[in-house]
Each structure stands twice: as structure tokens, then as C-alpha cells.
Protein backbone atom coordinates (compact mmCIF):
# COMPACT_ATOMS: atom_id res chain seq x y z
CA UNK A 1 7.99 24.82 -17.34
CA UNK A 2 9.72 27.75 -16.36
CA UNK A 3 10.33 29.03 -12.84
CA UNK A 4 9.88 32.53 -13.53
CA UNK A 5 6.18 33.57 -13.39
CA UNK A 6 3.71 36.42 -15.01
CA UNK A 7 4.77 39.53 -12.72
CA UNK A 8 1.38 41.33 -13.73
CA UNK A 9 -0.15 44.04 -11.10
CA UNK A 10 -2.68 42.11 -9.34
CA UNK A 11 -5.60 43.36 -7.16
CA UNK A 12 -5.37 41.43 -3.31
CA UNK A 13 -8.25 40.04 -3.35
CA UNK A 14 -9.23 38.89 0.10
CA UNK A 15 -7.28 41.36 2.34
CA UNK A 16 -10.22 41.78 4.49
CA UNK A 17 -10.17 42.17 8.65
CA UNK A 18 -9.22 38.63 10.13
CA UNK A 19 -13.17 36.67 11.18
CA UNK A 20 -12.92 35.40 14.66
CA UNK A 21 -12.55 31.69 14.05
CA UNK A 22 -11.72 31.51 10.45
CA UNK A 23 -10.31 28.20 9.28
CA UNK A 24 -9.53 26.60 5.92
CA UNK A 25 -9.97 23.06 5.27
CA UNK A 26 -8.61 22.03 1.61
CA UNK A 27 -7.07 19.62 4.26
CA UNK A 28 -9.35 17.38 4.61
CA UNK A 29 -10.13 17.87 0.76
CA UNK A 30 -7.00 15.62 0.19
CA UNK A 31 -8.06 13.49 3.10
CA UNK A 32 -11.40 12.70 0.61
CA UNK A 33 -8.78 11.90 -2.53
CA UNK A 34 -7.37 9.65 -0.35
CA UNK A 35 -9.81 7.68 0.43
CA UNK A 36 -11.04 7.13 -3.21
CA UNK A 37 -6.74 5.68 -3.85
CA UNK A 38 -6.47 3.26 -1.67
CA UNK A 39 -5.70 -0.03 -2.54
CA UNK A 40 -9.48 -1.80 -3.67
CA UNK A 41 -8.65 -5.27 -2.00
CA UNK A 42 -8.81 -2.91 1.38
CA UNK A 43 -11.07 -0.49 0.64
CA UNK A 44 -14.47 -2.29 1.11
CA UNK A 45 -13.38 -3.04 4.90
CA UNK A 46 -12.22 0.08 5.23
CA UNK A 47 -15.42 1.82 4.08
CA UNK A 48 -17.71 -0.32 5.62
CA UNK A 49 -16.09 0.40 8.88
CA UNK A 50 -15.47 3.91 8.69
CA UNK A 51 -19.17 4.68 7.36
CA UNK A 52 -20.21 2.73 10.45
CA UNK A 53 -18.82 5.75 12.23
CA UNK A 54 -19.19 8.67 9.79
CA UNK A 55 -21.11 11.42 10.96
CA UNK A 56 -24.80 11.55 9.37
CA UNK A 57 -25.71 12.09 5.14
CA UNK A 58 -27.69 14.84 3.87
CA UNK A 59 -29.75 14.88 0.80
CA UNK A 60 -28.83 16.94 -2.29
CA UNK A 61 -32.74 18.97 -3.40
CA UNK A 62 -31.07 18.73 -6.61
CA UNK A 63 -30.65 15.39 -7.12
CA UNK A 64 -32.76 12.58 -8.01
CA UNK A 65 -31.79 10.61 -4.47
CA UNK A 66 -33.59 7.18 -5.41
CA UNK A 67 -30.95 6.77 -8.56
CA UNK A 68 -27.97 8.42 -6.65
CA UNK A 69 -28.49 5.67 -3.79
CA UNK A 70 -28.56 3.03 -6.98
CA UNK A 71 -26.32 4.08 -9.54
CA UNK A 72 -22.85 2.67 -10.49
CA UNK A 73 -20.54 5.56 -9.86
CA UNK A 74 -17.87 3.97 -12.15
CA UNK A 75 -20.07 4.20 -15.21
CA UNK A 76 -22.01 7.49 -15.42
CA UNK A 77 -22.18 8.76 -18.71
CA UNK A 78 -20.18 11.69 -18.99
CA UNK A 79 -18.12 10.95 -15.96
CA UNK A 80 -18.66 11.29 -12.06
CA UNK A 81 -18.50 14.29 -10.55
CA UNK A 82 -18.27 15.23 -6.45
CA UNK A 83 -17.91 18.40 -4.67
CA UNK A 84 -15.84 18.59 -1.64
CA UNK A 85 -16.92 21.33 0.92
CA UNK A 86 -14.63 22.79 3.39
CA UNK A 87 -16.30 24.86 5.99
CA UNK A 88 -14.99 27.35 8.30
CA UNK A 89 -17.09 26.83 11.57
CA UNK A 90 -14.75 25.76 14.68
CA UNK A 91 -17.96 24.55 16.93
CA UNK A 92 -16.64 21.25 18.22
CA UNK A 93 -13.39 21.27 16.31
CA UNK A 94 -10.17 21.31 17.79
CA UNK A 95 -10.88 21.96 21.02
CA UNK A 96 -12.01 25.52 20.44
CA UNK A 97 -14.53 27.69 21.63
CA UNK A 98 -14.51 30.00 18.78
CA UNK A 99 -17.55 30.43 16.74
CA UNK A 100 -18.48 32.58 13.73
CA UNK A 101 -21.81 33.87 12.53
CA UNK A 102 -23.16 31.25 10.21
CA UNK A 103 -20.72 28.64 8.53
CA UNK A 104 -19.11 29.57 5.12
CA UNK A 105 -17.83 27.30 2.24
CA UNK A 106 -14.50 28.73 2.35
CA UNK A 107 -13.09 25.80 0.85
CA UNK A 108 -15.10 24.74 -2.43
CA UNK A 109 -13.37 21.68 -4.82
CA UNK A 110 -15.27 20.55 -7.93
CA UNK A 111 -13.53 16.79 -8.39
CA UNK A 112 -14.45 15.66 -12.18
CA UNK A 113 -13.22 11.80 -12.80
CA UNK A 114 -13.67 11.45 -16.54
CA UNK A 115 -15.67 8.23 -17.75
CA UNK A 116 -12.79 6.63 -18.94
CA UNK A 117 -11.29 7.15 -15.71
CA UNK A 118 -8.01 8.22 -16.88
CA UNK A 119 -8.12 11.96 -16.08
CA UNK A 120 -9.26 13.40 -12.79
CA UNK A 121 -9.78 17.28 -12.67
CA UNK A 122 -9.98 19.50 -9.44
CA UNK A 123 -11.59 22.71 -10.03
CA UNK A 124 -10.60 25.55 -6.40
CA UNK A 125 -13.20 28.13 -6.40
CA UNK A 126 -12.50 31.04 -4.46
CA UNK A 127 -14.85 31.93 -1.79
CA UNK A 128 -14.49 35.41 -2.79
CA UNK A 129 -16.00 35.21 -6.25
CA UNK A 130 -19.08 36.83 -7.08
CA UNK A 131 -21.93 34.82 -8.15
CA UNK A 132 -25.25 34.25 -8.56
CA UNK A 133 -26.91 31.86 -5.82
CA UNK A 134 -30.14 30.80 -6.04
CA UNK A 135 -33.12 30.57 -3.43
CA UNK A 136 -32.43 27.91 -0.71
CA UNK A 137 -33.50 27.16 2.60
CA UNK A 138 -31.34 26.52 5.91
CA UNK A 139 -32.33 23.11 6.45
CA UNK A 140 -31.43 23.69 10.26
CA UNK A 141 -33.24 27.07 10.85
CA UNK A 142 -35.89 26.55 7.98
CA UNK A 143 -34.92 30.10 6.81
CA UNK A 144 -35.69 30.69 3.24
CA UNK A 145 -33.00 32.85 1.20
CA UNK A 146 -34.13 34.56 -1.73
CA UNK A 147 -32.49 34.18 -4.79
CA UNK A 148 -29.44 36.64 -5.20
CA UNK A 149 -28.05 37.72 -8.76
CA UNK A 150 -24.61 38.36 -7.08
CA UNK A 151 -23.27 37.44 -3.88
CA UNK A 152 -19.89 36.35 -2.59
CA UNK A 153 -19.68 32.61 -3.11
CA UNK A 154 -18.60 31.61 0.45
CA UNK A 155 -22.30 32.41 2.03
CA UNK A 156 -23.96 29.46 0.15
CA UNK A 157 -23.57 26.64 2.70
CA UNK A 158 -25.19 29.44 5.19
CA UNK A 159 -28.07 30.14 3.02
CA UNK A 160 -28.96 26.83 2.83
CA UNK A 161 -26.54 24.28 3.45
CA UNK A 162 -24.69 21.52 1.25
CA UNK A 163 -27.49 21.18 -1.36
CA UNK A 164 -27.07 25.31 -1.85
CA UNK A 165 -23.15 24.63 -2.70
CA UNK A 166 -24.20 22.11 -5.26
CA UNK A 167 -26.98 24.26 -6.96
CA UNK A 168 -24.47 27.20 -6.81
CA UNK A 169 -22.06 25.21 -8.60
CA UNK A 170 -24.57 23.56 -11.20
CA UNK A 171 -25.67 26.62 -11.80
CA UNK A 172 -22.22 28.41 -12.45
CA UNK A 173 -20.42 25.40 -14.76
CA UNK A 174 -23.24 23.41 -16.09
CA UNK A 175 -22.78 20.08 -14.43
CA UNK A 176 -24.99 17.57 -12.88
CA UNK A 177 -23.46 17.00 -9.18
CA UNK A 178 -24.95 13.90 -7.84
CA UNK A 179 -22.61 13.31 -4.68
CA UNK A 180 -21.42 15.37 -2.53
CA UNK A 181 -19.44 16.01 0.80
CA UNK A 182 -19.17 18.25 4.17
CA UNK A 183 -15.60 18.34 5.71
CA UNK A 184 -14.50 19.52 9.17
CA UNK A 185 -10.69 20.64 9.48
CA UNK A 186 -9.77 18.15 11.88
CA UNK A 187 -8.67 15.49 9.57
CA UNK A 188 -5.90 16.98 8.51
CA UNK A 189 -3.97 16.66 11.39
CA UNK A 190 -5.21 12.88 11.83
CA UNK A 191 -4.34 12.59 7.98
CA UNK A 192 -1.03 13.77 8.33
CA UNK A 193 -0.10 12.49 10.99
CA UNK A 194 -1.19 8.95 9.53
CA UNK A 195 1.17 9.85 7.09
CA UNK A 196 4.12 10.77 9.11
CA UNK A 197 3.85 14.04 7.78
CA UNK A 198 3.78 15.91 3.61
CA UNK A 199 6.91 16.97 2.22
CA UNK A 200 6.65 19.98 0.83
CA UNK A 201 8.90 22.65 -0.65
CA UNK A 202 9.02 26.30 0.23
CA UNK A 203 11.11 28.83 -2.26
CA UNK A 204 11.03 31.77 -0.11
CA UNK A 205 10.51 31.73 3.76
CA UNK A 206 6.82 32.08 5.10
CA UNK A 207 6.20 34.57 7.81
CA UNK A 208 2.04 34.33 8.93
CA UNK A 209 1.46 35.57 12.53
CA UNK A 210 -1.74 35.11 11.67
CA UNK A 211 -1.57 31.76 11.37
CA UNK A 212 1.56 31.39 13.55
CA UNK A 213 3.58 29.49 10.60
CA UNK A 214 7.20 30.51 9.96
CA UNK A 215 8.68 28.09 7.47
CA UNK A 216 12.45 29.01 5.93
CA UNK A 217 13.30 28.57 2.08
CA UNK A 218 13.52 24.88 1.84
CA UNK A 219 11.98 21.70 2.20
CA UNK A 220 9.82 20.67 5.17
CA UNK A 221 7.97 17.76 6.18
CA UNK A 222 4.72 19.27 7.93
CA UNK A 223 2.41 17.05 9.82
CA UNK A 224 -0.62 17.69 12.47
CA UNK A 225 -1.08 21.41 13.36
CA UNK A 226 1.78 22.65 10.93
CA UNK A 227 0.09 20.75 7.79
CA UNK A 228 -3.26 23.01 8.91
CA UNK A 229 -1.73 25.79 9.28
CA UNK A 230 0.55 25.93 5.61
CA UNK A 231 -3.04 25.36 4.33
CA UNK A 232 -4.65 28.04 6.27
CA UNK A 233 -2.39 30.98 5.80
CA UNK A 234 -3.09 33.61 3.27
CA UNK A 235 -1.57 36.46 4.23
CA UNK A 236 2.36 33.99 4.40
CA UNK A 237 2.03 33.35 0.22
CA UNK A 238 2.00 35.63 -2.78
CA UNK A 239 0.10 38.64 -3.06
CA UNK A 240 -1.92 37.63 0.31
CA UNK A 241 -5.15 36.85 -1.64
CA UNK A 242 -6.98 33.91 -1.42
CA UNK A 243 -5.74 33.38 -5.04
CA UNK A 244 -2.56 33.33 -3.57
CA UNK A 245 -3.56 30.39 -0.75
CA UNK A 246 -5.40 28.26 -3.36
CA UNK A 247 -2.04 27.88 -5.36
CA UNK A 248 -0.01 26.98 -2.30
CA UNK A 249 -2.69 24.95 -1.30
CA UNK A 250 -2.05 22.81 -4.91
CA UNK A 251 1.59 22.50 -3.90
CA UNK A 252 0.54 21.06 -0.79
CA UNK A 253 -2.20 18.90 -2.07
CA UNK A 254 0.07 17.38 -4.86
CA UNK A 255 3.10 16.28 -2.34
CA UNK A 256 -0.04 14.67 -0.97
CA UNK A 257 -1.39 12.74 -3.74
CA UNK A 258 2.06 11.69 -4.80
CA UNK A 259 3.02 10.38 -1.35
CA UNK A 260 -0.83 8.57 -0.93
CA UNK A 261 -0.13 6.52 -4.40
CA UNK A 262 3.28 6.34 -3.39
CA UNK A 263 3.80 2.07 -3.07
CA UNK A 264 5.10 2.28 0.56
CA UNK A 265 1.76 3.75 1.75
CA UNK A 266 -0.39 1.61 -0.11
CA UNK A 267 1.14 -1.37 0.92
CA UNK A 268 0.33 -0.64 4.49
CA UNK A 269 -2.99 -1.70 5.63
CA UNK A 270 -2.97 0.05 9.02
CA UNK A 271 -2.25 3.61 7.26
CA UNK A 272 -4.31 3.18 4.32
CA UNK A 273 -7.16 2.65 7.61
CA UNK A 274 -5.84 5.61 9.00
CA UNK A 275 -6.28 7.58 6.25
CA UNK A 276 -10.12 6.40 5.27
CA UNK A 277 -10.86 7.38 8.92
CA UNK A 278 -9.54 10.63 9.03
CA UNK A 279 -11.45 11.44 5.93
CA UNK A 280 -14.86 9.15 6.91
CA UNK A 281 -14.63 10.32 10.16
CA UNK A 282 -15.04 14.22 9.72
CA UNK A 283 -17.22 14.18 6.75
CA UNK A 284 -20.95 14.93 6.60
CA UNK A 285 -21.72 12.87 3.10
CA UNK A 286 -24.23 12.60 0.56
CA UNK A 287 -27.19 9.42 0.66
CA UNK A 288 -25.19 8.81 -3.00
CA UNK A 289 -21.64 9.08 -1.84
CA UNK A 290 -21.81 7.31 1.86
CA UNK A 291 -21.87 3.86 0.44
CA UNK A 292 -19.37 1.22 0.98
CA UNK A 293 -19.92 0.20 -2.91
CA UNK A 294 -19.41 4.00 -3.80
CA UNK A 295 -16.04 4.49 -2.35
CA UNK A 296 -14.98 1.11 -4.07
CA UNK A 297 -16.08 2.23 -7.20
CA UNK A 298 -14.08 5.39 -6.59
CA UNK A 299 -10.86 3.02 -5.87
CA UNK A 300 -11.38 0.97 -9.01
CA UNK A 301 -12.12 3.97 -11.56
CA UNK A 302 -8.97 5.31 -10.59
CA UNK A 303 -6.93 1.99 -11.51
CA UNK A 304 -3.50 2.92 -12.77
CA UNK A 305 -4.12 6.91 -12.98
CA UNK A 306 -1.12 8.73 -12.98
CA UNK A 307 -0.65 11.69 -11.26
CA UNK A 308 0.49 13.36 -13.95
CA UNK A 309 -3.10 12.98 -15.17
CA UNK A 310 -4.27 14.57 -11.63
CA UNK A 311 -4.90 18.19 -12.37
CA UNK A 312 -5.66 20.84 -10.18
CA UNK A 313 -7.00 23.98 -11.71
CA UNK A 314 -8.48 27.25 -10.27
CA UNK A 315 -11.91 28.41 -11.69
CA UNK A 316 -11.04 31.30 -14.12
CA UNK A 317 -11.56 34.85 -12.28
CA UNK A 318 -11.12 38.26 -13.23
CA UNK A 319 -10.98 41.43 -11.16
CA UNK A 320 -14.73 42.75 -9.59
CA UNK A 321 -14.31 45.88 -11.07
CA UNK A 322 -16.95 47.36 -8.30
CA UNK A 323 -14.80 45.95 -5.08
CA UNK A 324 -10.81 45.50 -5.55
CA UNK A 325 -11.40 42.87 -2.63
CA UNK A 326 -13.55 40.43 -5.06
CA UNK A 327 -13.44 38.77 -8.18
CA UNK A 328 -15.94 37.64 -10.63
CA UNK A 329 -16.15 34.83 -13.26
CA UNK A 330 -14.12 35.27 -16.54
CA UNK A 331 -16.87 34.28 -18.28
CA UNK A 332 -14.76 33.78 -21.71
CA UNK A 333 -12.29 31.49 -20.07
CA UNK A 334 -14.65 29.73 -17.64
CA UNK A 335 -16.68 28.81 -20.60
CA UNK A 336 -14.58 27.23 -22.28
CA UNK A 337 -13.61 25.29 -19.06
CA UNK A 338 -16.91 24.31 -18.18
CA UNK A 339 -17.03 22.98 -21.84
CA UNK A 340 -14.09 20.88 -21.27
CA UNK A 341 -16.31 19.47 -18.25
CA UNK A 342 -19.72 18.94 -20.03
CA UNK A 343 -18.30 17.21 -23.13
CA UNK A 344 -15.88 14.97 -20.98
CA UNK A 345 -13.02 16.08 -22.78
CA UNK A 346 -9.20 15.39 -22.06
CA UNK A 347 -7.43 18.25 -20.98
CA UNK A 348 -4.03 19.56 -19.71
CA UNK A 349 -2.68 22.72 -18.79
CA UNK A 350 -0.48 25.58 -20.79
CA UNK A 351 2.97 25.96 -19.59
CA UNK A 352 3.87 28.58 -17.20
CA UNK A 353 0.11 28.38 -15.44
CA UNK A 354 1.28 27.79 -11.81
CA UNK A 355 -0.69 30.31 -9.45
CA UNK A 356 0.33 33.21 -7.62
CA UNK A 357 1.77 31.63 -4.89
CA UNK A 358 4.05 28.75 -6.19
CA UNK A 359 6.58 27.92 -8.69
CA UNK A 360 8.40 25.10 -10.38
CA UNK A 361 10.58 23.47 -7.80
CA UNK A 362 14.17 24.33 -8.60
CA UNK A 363 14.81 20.16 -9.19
CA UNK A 364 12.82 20.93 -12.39
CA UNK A 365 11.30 17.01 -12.16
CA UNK A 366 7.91 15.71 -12.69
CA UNK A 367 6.85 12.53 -11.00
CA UNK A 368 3.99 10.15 -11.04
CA UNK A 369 3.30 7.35 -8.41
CA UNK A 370 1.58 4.85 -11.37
CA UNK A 371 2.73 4.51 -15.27
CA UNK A 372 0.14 5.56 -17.73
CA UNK A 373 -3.01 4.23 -17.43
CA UNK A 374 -4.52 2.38 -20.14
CA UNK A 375 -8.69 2.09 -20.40
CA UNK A 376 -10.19 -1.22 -18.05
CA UNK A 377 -12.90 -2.38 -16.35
CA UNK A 378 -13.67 -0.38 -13.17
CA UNK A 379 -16.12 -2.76 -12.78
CA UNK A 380 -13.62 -5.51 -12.13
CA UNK A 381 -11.01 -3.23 -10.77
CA UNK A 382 -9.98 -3.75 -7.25
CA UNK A 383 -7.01 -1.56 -6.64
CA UNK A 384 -5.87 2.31 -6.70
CA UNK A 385 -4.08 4.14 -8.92
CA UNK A 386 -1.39 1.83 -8.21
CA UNK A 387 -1.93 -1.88 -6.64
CA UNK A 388 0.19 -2.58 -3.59
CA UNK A 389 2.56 -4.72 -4.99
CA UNK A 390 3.99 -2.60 -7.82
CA UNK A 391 6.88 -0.43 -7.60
CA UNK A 392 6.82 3.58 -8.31
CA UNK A 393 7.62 4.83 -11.57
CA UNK A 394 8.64 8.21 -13.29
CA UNK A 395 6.81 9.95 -16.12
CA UNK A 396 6.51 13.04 -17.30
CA UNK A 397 3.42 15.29 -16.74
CA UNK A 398 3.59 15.63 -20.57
CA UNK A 399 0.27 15.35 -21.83
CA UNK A 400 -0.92 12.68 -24.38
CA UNK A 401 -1.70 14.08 -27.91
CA UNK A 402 -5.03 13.51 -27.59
CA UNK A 403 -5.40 15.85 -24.70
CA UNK A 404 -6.45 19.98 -25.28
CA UNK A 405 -4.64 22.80 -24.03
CA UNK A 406 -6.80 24.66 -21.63
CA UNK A 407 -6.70 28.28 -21.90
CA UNK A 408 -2.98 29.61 -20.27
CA UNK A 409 -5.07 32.02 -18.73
CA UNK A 410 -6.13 29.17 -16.28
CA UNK A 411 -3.91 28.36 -13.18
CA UNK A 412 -3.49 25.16 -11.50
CA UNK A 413 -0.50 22.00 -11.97
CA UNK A 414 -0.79 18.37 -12.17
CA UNK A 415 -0.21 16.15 -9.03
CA UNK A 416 2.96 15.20 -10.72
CA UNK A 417 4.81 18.63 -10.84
CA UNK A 418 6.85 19.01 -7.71
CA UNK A 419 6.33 23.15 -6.95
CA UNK A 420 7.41 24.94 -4.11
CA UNK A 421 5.14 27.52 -2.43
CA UNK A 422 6.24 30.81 -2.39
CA UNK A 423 6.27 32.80 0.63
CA UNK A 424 4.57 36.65 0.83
């Protein structure tokens, strides 16, 4: 895949006046992945102390909770699918006394695990897009929201709280979203640091005073309050849209996922429990998803996955050609994405589709922490998507031939591409 990237005039979306207390937390996104790789034989403890602790579920209106409680995650028909909140409140986080009007899904991650459980897809969609969100009530003020044919994604989880992010997302692609999560930011730095930091490559230097994070052309391992803050920062990457941020976010996620499956952290008990608590720990989850026998189900369906069959995609957009500061759905393109979902279908993406922010590293290598996966049992399974014991191995993010193209319109990379983030 080439380097060079589409140079096409692009509207900068996003480039609004700086919210007090703003945060981003794809973070702890990552932190959620991580949890569902860890090594199976450690994963029940793990869970079943973590949930112990974990902060408390909410129910989903749209989902039938008795058979989300009871169903085997690992063999839904049509694959399991989760979405992983981020939201950009800083009551009780990080020491601050910052506070915004109303929390917002600024973060939004649709993760799709296929039933065969050899292909995991991450759908980013920006909290800037324009959509329709139906009626839902604040299940903390009991203030009902009428239904709105177009509003900016990002005030869902304000309207009316988790459940209003799923039906917003049902409702745009389709899907039936039984499980479901709420993350605070604070993980990241627990999950990073758990991790002795994320390697990740910068291809020209990132200057943010808005988030205070000045990285040189390079590589740089970035842990605790650095990690947060390459997540957070728009205005450092690309055009300075939250396009722009989502892209560098998949560079960051990616070094992530490759170091998480990498055999050196799996084969350590105490940081595989660091990482489930970082995740368990600042997470507000689903009746369907907090379940010790979930998250092992989770583990075993993603037995032997490679990352280069990890793919992280961002929901086709097009300008809002009422507000250069917006986007809307490319309904064409989406469609045929949301397809791709529905029907369970293999995927991978064209060449050249990294985002506006990042770019082939200059090594030119793919990598993957697990060989190929071949079909088994989840049922039976008992490790991640590599088991302790085994040794790393290279492979190409070169798609099988069973696998369709998605539209090259559509951004994203696999977890196996190494890409460097590219500074504004």
C-alpha cells in the first residue's frame, strides 16, 4: 500500500471553539479489546474478579434482556455485535473539576465479531455526523427527547443514555446490538501503563497546545497521560477534523492490539489482570455483556484471529452540504457497508484507504501476533487470539480470496499494518 495518500480538498469538519472539559476516550475502547484477547485459561478469574468491582450495568430498551442475560455470545447467528461508548464527561475522572453540560458520545465503536469468528470489524463513527435519533428518555432526569430527523450524533447518550447510542446505531446500519458498554477515560492511562507503554510511529512532528502533546517525527513509546493525550488531540493530526483524530486514533489502537496478542504479554498473568481491570474497572456494562461467561466467550471466539483479520474502518461520510463543520452519511457507500454487516460477510479493505491522518509506516511491513485462523469450537476454546505458549508469527494483511473488497471510498487499516500518524 502506498505511502502517498488522496490529496483531495477536504472540508475541517470539527473546527469548532474548544468545550470546557472535552475528552476523548477511544482509549479505553482498546482497553475493552483487550479484555476479550486475553489468554481463556485466565480470563474467567480475571472476569469474575474484575466484575466483582465493575461499576453498575444498565439495560438496553432495545433489547430483549431475559435472552441477552442467557444467550451464548459465541454462537449468535449472524455474529455478535457490541458497541463501545466513549464519553466526554470529566465528573470524577482524573482528578478534575471540569464539567460540561450533559455527557456526549464522542467516542462511538461498532465491534462486529463474525460467527465464524475469524474476522472482527470496528466501525469509528464520528460524533459530528448528522443523523437521525429517535425519541429516548434520560434515564437519570426522566426527560423525554422527541424524536429528531437530524441531529449531530454525539448528543445521543445525553438524550437518553446508553440504550439511545444503541437505537441510534440500529437505526443507522441495520443491526441488532444486544451488548453494550459505557467507558470513562481513565483506563487508558492504567492500560498503558500496564503495558509499559504503545509504540507508536509519528511521520511528521505533532504540535497540540490544546492538548499539550508535542511528539517529533519518529517513533515513541507513549504510556499514562501521553497515550491520552495522542488520542485526544485533533487539532495535532491532518486536516484538524475529527476525521483526522479517528485515523490517528487507528494507528494507535493497532500498535495496541498487536502488542496485547503479542506472546510476551499474554504469557504474563499479572498484566493480562492489569489490563481486564483497567477496562472492567471504568466501564458501565450491559446486563448481557457483564458476565464472567460473556467475556470468556469473547476470549474463545477470538481463538487464533490474526490481526491482519482485525479491521478498523470509519463509517462512510460525506460533506453536510448545509454546515462545512458536519458531515452526513454517504448513504451509497454506507449501504453497502452495513450490507457487509447484516449478511455476515468477509471483508477487507481497498488499497490506499488509510485516513486523513496516517500513512503507511515507511518500514512498509505488515504484522500479525497469531497465524491464520482456521474455523473451531469457541465453545471449547480457552485461549486468545494466540495461547500463551506459542511464539509470534508474520503474515501479511493480504486478504483471503474469499474475502470482498469494501468500497475504497471507505477508510480504516487492519491491526496488522504498522502506520504512522501524521502530524497537522
Amino acid at each position: 500500500m502506498p505511502a502517498t495518500r488522496n490529496q483531495r480538498t477536504i472540508a475541517r469538519h470539527g473546527r469548532l471553539a474548544r468545550r470546557r472539559g472535552w475528552t476523548t476516550l477511544v482509549s479505553v475502547v482498546a482497553s475493552a479489546l483487550a479484555v476479550v484477547l486475553v489468554s481463556g485459561t485466565s480470563v474467567a478469574a480475571i472476569a469474575g474478579a474484575q466484575l466483582a468491582t465493575a461499576p453498575t450495568s444498565v439495560q438496553l430498551s432495545t433489547d430483549d434482556q431475559s435472552t441477552a442475560k442467557t444467550a451464548d455470545i459465541t454462537a449468535i447467528k449472524g455474529g455478535a455485535n457490541i458497541l463501545l461508548i466513549g464519553s466526554d464527561t470529566r465528573v470524577g475522572q482524573f482528578d478534575s473539576a471540569d464539567d460540561v453540560d450533559g455527557a456526549r458520545n464522542d467516542v462511538t465503536m461498532l465491534i462486529h465479531i463474525s460467527a465464524d469468528h475469524q474476522q472482527l470489524t470496528a466501525v469509528s463513527f464520528p460524533r459530528d455526523l448528522m443523523v437521525p435519533i429517535p425519541a429516548c428518555t434520560n434515564p437519570e432526569t426522566g426527560t423525554t427527547y422527541p424524536a429528531a430527523s437530524s441531529a449531530m450524533f454525539n448528543t445521543a447518550l445525553g438524550n437518553g443514555g446508553v440504550s439511545c447510542v444503541v437505537d441510534t446505531v440500529e437505526n443507522l446500519t441495520g443491526l441488532s446490538i444486544p451488548y453494550a458498554s459505557l467507558i470513562t477515560f481513565d483506563g487508558v492511562i492504567e492500560m498503558s501503563n500496564a503495558l509499559g507503554g504503545v509504540d507508536v510511529c509519528v511521520a511528521k512532528a505533532i504540535d497540540d497546545t490544546y492538548t499539550g502533546l508535542h511528539l517529533t517525527a519518529g517513533e515513541h513509546t507513549l504510556e499514562g497521560s501521553d497515550a491520552l493525550a495522542f488520542l485526544r488531540t485533533r487539532h495535532g493530526v491532518g486536516d484538524g477534523s475529527d476525521l483526522a483524530r479517528i485515523s490517528s486514533q487507528q494507528v494507535f489502537l493497532s500498535a495496541l492490539l498487536r502488542k496485547v496478542t503479542s506472546d510476551g504479554t499474554l504469557s504474563n498473568p499479572i498484566t493480562l489482570y492489569k489490563l481486564a481491570g483497567a477496562a472492567l474497572s471504568n466501564m458501565v456494562l450491559s446486563d448481557g455483556l457483564g458476565q464472567a461467561k460473556t467475556l470468556v466467550g469473547l476470549a474463545g471466539m477470538l481463538r487464533g484471529m490474526s490481526t491482519s483479520s482485525m479491521l478498523f474502518v470509519q463509517y462512510p461520510v460525506a460533506d453536510d452540504p448545509a454546515d462545512s463543520a458536519r458531515v452526513i452519511v454517504d448513504q451509497d457507500t454506507a449501504h453497502a457497508l452495513n450490507v457487509a454487516l447484516q449478511t455476515d460477510e468477509k471483508t477487507t479493505l481497498s488499497d490506499s484507504t488509510t485516513g486523513r491522518a496516517s500513512e503507511e509506516s515507511s518500514s512498509g511491513t505488515s504484522s500479525s501476533a497469531s497465524p491464520s485462523a482456521t474455523p473451531s469450537s469457541a465453545a471449547s476454546s480457552s485461549s486468545s487470539s494466540s495461547s500463551s505458549s506459542s511464539s509470534s508469527s508474520s503474515s501479511t494483511s493480504t486478504p483471503s480470496a474469499s474475502a470482498t473488497p469494501l468500497p475504497s471510498s471507505i477508510t480504516g487499516q487492519s491491526a496488522a499494518e504498522e502506520t504512522c500518524s501524521v502530524g497537522n
